[in-house]
C-alpha atoms as a PDB file:
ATOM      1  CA  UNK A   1     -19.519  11.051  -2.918  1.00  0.00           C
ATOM      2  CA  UNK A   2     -16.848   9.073  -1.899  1.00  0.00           C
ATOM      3  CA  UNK A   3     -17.762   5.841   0.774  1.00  0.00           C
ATOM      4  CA  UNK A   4     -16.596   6.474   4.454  1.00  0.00           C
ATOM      5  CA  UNK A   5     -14.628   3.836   5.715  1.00  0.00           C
ATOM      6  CA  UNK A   6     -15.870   2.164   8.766  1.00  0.00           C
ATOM      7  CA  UNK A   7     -12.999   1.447  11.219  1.00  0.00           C
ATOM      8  CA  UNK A   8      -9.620   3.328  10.574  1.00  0.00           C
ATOM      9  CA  UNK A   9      -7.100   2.145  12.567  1.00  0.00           C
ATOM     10  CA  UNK A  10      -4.066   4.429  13.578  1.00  0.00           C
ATOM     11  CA  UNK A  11      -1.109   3.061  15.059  1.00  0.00           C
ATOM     12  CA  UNK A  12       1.539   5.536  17.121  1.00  0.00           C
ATOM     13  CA  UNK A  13      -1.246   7.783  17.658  1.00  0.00           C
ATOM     14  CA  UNK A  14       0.953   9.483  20.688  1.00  0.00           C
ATOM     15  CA  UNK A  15       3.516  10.173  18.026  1.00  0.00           C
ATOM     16  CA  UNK A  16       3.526  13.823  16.559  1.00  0.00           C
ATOM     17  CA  UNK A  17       2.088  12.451  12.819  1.00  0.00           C
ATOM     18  CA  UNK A  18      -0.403  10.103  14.412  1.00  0.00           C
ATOM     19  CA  UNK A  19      -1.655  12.864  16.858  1.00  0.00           C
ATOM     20  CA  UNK A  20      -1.912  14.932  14.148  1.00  0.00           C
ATOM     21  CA  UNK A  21      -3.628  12.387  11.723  1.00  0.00           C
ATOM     22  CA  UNK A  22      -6.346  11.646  14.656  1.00  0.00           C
ATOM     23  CA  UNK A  23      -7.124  15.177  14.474  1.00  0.00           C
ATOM     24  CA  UNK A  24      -7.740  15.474  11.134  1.00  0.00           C
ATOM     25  CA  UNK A  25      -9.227  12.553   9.673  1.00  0.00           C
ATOM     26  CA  UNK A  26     -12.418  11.810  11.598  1.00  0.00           C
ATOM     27  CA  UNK A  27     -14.078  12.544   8.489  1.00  0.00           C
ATOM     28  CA  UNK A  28     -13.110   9.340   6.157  1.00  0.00           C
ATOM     29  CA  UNK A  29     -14.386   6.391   8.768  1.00  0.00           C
ATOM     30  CA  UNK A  30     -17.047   5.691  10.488  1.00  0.00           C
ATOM     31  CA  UNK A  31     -15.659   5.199  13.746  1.00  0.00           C
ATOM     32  CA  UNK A  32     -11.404   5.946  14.154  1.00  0.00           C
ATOM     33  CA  UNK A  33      -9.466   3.710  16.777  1.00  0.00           C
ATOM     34  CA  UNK A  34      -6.842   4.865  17.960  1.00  0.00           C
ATOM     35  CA  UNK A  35      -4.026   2.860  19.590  1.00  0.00           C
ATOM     36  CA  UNK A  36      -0.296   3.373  21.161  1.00  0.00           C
ATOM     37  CA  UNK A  37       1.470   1.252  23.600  1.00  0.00           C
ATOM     38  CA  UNK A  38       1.816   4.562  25.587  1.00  0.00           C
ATOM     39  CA  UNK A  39      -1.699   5.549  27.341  1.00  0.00           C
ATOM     40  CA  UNK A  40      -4.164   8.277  25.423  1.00  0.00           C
ATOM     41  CA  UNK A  41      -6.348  10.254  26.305  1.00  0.00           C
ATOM     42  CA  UNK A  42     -10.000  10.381  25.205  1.00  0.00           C
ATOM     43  CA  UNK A  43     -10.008  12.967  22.084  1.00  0.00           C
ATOM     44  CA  UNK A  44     -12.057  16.050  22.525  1.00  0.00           C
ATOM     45  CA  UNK A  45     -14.816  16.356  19.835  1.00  0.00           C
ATOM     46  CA  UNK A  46     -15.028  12.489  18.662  1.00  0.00           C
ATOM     47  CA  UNK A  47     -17.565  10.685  20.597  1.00  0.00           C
ATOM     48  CA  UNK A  48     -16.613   8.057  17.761  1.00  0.00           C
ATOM     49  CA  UNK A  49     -13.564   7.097  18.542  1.00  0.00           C
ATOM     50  CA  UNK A  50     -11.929   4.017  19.882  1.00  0.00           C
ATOM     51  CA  UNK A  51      -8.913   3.565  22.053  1.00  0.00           C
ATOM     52  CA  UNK A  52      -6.404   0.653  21.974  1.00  0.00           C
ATOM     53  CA  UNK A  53      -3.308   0.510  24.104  1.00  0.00           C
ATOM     54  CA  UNK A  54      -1.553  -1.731  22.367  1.00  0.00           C
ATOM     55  CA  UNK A  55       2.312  -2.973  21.703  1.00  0.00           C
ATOM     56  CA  UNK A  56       2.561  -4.034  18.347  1.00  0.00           C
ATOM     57  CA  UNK A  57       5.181  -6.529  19.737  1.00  0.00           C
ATOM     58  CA  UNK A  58       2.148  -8.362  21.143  1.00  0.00           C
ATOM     59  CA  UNK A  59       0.646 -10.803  18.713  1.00  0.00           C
ATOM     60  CA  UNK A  60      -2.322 -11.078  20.691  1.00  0.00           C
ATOM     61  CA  UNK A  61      -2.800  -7.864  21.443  1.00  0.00           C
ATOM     62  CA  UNK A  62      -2.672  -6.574  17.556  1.00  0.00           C
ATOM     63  CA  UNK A  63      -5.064  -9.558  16.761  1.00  0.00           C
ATOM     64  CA  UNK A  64      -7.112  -7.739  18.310  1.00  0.00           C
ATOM     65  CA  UNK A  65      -6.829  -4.176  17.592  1.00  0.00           C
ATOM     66  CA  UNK A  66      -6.978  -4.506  14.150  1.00  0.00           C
ATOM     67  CA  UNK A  67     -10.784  -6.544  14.291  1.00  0.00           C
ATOM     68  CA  UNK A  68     -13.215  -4.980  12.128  1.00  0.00           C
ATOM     69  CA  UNK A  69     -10.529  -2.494  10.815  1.00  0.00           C
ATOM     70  CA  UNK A  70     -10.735  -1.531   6.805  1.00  0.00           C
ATOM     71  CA  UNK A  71      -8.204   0.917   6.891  1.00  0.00           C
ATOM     72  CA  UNK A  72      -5.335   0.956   8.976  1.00  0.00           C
ATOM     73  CA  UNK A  73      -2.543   4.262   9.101  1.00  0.00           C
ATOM     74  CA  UNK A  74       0.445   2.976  10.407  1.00  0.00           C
ATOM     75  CA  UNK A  75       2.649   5.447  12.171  1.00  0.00           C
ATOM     76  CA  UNK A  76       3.712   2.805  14.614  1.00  0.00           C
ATOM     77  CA  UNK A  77       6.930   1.243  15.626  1.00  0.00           C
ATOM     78  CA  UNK A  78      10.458   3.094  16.183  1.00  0.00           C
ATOM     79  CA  UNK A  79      10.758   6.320  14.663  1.00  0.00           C
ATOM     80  CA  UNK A  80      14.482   6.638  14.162  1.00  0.00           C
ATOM     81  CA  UNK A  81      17.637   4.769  14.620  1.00  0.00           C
ATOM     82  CA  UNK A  82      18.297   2.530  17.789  1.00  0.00           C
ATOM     83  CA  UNK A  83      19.957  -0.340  18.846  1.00  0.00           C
ATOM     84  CA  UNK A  84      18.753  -3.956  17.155  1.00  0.00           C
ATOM     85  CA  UNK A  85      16.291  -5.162  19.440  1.00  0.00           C
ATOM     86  CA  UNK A  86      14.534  -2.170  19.770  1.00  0.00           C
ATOM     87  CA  UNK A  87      14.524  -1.782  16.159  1.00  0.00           C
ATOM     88  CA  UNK A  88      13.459  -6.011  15.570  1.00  0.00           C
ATOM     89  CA  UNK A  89      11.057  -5.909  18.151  1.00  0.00           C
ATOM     90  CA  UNK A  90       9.092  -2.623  16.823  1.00  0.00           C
ATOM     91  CA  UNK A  91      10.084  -2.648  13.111  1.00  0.00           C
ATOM     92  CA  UNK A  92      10.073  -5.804  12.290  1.00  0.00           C
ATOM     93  CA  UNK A  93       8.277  -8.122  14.647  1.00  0.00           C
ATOM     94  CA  UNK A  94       5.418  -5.080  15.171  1.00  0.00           C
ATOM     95  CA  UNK A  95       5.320  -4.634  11.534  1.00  0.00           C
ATOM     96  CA  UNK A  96       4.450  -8.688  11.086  1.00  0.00           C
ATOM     97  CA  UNK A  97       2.519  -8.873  13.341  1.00  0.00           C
ATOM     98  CA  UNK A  98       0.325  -5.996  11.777  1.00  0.00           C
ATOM     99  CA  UNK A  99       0.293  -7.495   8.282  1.00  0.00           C
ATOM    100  CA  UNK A 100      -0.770 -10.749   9.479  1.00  0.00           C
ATOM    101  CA  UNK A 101      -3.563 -10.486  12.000  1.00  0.00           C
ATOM    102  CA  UNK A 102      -4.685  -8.048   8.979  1.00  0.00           C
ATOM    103  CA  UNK A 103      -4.684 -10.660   6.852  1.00  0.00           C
ATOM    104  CA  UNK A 104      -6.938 -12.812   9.092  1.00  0.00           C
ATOM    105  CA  UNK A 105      -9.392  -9.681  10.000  1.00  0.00           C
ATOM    106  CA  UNK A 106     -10.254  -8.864   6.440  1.00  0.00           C
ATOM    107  CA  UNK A 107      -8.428  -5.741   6.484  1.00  0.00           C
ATOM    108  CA  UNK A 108      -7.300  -4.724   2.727  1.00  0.00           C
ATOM    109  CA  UNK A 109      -5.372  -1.566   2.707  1.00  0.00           C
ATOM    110  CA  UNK A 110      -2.925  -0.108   4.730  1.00  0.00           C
ATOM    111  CA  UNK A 111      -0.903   3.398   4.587  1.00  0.00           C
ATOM    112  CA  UNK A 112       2.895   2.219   6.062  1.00  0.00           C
ATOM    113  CA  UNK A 113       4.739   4.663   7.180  1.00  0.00           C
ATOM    114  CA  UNK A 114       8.160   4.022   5.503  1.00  0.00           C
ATOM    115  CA  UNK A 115      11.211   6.205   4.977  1.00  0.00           C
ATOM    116  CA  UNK A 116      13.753   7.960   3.016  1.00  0.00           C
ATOM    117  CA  UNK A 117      16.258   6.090   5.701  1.00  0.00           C
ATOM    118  CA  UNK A 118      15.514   3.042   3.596  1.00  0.00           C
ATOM    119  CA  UNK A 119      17.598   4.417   0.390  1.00  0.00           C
ATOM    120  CA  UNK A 120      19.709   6.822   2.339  1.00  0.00           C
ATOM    121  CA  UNK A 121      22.587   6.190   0.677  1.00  0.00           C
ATOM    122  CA  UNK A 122      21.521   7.488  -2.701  1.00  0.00           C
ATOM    123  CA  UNK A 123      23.563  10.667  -3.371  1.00  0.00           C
ATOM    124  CA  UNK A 124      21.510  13.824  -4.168  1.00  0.00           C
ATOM    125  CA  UNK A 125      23.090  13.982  -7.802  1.00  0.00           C
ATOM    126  CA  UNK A 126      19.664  13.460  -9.358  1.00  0.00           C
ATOM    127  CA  UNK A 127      15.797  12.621  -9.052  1.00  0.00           C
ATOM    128  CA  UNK A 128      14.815   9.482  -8.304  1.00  0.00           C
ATOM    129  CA  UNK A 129      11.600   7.568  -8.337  1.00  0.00           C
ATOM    130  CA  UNK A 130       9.772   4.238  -7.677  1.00  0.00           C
ATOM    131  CA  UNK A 131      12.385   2.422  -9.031  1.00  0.00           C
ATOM    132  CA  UNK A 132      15.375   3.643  -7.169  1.00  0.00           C
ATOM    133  CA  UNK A 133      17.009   1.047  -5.249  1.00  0.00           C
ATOM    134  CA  UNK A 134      17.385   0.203  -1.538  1.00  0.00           C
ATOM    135  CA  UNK A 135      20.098   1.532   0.155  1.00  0.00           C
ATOM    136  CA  UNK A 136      19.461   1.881   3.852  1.00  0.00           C
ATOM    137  CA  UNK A 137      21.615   3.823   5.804  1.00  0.00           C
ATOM    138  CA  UNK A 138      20.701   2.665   9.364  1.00  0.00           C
ATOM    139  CA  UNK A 139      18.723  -0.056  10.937  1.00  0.00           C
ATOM    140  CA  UNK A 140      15.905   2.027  11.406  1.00  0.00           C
ATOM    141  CA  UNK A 141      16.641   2.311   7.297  1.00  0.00           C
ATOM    142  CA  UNK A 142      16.585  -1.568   6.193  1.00  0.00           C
ATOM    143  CA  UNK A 143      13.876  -2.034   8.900  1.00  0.00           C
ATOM    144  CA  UNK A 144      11.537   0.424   6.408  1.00  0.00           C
ATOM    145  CA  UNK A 145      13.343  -1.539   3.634  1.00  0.00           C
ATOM    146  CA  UNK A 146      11.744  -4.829   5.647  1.00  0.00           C
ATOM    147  CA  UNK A 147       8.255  -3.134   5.741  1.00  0.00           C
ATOM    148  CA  UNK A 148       8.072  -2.300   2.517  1.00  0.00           C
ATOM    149  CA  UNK A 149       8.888  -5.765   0.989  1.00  0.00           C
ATOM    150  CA  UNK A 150       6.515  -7.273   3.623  1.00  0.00           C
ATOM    151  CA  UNK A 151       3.798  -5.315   2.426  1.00  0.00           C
ATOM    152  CA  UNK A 152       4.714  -5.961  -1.480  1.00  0.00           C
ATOM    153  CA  UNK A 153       4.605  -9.897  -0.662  1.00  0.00           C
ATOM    154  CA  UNK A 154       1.376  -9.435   1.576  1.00  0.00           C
ATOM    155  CA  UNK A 155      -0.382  -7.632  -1.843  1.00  0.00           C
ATOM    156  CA  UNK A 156       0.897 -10.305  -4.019  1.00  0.00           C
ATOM    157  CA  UNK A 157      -0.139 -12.956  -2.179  1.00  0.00           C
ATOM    158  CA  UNK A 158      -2.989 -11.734  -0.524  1.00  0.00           C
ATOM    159  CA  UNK A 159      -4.560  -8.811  -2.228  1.00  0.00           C
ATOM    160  CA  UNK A 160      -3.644  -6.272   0.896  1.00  0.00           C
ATOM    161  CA  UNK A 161      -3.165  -2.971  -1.059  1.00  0.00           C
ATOM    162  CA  UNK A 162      -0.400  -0.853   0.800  1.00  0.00           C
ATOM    163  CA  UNK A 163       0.762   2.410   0.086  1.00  0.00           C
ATOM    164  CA  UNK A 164       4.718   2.636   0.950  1.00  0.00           C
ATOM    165  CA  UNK A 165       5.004   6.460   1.734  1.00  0.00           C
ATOM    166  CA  UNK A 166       8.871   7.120   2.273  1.00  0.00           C
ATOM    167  CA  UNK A 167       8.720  10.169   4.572  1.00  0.00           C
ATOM    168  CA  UNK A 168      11.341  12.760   4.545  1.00  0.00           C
ATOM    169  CA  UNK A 169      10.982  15.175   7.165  1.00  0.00           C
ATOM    170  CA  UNK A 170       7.590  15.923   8.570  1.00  0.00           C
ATOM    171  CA  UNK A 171       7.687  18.679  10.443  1.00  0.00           C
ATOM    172  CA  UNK A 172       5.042  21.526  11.035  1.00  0.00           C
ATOM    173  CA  UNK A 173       7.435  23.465   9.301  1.00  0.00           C
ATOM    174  CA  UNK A 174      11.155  22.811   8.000  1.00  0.00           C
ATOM    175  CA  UNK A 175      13.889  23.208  10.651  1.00  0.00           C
ATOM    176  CA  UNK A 176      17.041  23.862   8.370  1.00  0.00           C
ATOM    177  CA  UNK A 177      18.392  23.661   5.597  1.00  0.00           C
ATOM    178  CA  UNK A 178      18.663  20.359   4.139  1.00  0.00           C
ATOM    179  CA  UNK A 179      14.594  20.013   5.156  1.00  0.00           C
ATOM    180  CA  UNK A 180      14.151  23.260   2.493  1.00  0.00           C
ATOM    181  CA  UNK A 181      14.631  19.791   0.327  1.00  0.00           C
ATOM    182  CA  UNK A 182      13.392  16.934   2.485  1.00  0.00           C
ATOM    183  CA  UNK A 183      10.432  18.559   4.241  1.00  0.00           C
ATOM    184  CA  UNK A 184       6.591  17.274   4.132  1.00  0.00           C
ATOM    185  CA  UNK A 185       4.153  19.505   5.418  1.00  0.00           C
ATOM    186  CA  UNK A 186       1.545  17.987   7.943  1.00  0.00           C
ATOM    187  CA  UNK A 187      -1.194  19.750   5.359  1.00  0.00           C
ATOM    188  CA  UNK A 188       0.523  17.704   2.180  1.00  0.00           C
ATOM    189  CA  UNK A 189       0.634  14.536   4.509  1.00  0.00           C
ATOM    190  CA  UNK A 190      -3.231  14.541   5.866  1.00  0.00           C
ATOM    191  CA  UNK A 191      -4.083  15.157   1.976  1.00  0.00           C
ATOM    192  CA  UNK A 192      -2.195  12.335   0.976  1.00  0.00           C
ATOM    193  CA  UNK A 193      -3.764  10.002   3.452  1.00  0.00           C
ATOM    194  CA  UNK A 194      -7.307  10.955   1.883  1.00  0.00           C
ATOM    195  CA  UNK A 195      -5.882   9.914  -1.658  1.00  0.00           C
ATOM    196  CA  UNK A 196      -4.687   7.114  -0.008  1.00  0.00           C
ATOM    197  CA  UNK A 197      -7.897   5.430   0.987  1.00  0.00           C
ATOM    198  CA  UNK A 198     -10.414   7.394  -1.366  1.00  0.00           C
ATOM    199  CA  UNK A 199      -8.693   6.078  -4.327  1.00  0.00           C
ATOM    200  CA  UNK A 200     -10.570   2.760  -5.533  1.00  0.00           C
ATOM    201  CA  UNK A 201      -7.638   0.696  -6.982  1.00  0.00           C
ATOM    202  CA  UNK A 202      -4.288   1.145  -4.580  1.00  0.00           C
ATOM    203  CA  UNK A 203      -2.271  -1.821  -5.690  1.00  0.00           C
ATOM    204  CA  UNK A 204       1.051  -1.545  -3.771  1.00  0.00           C
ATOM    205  CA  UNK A 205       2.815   1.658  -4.716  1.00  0.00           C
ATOM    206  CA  UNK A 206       6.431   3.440  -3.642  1.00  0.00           C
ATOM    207  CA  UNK A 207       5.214   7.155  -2.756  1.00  0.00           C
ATOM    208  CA  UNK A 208       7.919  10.102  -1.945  1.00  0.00           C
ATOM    209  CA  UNK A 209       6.233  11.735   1.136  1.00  0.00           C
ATOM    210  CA  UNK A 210       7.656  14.957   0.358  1.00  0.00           C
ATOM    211  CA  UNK A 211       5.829  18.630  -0.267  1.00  0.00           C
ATOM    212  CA  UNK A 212       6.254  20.500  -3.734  1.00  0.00           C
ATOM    213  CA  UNK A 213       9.653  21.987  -2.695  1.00  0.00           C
ATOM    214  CA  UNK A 214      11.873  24.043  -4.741  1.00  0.00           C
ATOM    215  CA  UNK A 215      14.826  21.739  -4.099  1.00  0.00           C
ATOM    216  CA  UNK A 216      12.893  18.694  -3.977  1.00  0.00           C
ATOM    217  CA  UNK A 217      15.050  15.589  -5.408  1.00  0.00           C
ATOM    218  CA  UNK A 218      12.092  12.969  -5.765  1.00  0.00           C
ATOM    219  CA  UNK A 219       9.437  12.378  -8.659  1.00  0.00           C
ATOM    220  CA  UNK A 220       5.938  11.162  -7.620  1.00  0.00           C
ATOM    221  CA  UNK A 221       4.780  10.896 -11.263  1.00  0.00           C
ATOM    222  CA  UNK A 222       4.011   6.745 -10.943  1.00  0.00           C
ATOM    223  CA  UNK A 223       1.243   7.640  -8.210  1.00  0.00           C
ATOM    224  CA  UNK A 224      -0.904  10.631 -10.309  1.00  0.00           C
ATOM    225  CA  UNK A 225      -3.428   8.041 -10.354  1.00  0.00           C
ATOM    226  CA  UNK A 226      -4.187   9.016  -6.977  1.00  0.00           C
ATOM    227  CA  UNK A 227      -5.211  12.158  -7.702  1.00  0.00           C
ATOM    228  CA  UNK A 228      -2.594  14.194  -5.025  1.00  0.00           C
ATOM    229  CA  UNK A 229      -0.973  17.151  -5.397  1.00  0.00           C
ATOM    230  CA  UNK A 230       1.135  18.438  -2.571  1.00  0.00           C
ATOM    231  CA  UNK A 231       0.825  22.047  -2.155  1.00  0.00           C
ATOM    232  CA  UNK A 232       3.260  23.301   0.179  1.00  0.00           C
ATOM    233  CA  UNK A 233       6.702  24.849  -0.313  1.00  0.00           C
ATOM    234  CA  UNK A 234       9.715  25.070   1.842  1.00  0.00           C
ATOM    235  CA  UNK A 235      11.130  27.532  -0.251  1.00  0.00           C
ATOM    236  CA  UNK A 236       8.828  29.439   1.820  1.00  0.00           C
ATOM    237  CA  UNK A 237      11.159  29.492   4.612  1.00  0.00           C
ATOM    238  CA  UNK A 238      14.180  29.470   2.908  1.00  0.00           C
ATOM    239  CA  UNK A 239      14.761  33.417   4.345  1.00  0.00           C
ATOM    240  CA  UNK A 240      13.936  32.731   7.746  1.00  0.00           C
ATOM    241  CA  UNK A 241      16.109  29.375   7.897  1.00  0.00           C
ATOM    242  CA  UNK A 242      19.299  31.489   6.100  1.00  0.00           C
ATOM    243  CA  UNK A 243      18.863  34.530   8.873  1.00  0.00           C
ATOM    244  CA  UNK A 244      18.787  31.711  11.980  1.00  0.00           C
ATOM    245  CA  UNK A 245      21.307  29.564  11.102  1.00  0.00           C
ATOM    246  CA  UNK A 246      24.665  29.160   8.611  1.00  0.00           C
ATOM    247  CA  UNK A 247      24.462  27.032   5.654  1.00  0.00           C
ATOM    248  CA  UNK A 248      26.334  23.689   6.043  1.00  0.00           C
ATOM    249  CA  UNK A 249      29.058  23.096   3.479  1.00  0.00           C
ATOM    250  CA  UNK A 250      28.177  21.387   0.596  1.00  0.00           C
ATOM    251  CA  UNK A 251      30.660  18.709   1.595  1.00  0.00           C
ATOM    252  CA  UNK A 252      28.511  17.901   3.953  1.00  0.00           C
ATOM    253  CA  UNK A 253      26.511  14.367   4.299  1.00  0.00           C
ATOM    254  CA  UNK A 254      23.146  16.644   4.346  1.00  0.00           C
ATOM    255  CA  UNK A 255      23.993  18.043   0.619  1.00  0.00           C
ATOM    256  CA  UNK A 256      25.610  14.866  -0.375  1.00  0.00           C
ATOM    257  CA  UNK A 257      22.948  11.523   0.792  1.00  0.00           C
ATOM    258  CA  UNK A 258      19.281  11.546   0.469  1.00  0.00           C
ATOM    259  CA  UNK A 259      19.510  10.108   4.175  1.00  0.00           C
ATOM    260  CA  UNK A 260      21.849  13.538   5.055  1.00  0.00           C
ATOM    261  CA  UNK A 261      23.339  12.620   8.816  1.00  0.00           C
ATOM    262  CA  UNK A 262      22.356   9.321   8.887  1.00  0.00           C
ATOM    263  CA  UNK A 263      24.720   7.484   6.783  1.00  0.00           C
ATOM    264  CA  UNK A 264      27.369   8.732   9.447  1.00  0.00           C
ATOM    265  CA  UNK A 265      25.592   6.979  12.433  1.00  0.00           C
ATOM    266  CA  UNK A 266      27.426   4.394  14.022  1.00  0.00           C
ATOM    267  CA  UNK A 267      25.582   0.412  14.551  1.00  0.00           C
ATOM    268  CA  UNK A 268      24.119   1.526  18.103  1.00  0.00           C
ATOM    269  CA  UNK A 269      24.397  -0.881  21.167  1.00  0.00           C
ATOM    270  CA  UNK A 270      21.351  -2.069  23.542  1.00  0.00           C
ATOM    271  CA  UNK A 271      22.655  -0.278  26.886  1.00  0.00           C
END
């Protein structure tokens, strides 16, 4: 039987992933917090969790959210491309701040919620792995580039196992076309936190947080040590997504980049 944890900790839990993570995980800890710099509301059928409000921009205030935490899911942070300070302050300060204060609070493994946005600039001319390169297309991009070397020197240098999921498109289903590649099913997602934190040894692995799609363009082999298969298939909805919409050309930056429309987005400029 595999050990509970005792205190996960989800960050972004008002986010549509975290929401859905709180959901569906109250059966690996103990007790779940919960935290968001936006307010929640008390979930219905967990008299065990814990609620947080929290902005991870806060050093202070993440010191002390992440107490007694051996697990934390981080969802957190900016979601998608922004200006710079939004980005820093979120991204990169937030991210910092998490690794840190769970340094000092014992906490020693941590699912980050990275991106595809961080080597978005790979063209889709062949399947990649843990080794491909960075290549961020955006700042949202290099600030998952940021994360993940933060959490590589954090498990060199202090033992804090991190698994650096680059998530494609997690949707409840795919939307269009280029997602009949790029799309991670909230089923393949909630699986592959389990793995995450039942697994004894972690270490500090690159993870493609993508479903077992027909089209799919990246290669999860260096993680079958954690024992996760993702079972869903956007080629599912390939006929429903070809009767709603046209087909882009193939010229176009979704066929082309792994990061599809983002390597076209201009620097954005704080208002």
């Amino acid at each position: 039987m595999v050990k509970k944890l005792n205190r996960l900790l989800i960050t972004g839990a008002s986010g549509a992933l975290g929401s859905h993570c709180r959901q569906h995980l109250k059966d690996i800890a103990r007790i779940v917090r919960v935290t968001d710099k936006l307010e929640l509301a008390k979930s219905k059928g967990n008299q065990s969790e814990e609620i947080i409000n929290c902005d991870l921009s806060d050093y202070e205030a993440v010191l002390e959210v992440t107490k007694e935490c051996d697990g934390i899911l981080h969802f957190g942070g900016q979601a998608t491309e922004a200006d710079w300070n939004t980005v820093r302050d979120s991204n990169i300060e937030g991210l910092y701040n998490l690794y840190e204060t769970a340094r000092l609070n014992g906490c020693k493994r941590i699912f980050f919620a990275s991106s595809i946005h961080a080597i978005g600039f790979h063209p889709l001319t062949k399947i990649i792995d843990h080794q491909a390169t960075i290549r961020p297309d955006t700042l949202y991009g290099a600030s998952k580039a940021f994360g993940e070397a933060l959490a590589r020197m954090y498990f060199e240098k202090f033992g804090i196992e991190t698994a650096c999921v680059r998530i494609a498109s997690c949707q409840p289903t795919p939307q269009n076309h280029r997602m009949l590649a790029t799309w991670f099913s909230y089923n393949d997602l909630v699986e592959l936190v389990k793995a995450v934190f039942r697994v004894p040894v972690l270490g500090c692995p690159i993870i493609y947080g993508v479903s077992n799609n027909d089209r799919k363009w990246a290669n999860n082999d260096a993680v079958k040590y954690l024992g996760w298969s993702p079972s869903d298939n956007a080629n599912d909805y390939n006929e429903k997504i070809s009767h709603d919409m046209e087909e882009p050309p193939s010229t176009s930056d979704d066929f082309n980049f792994i990061g599809g429309p983002f390597v076209s987005f201009d620097i954005m400029t704080k208002d």
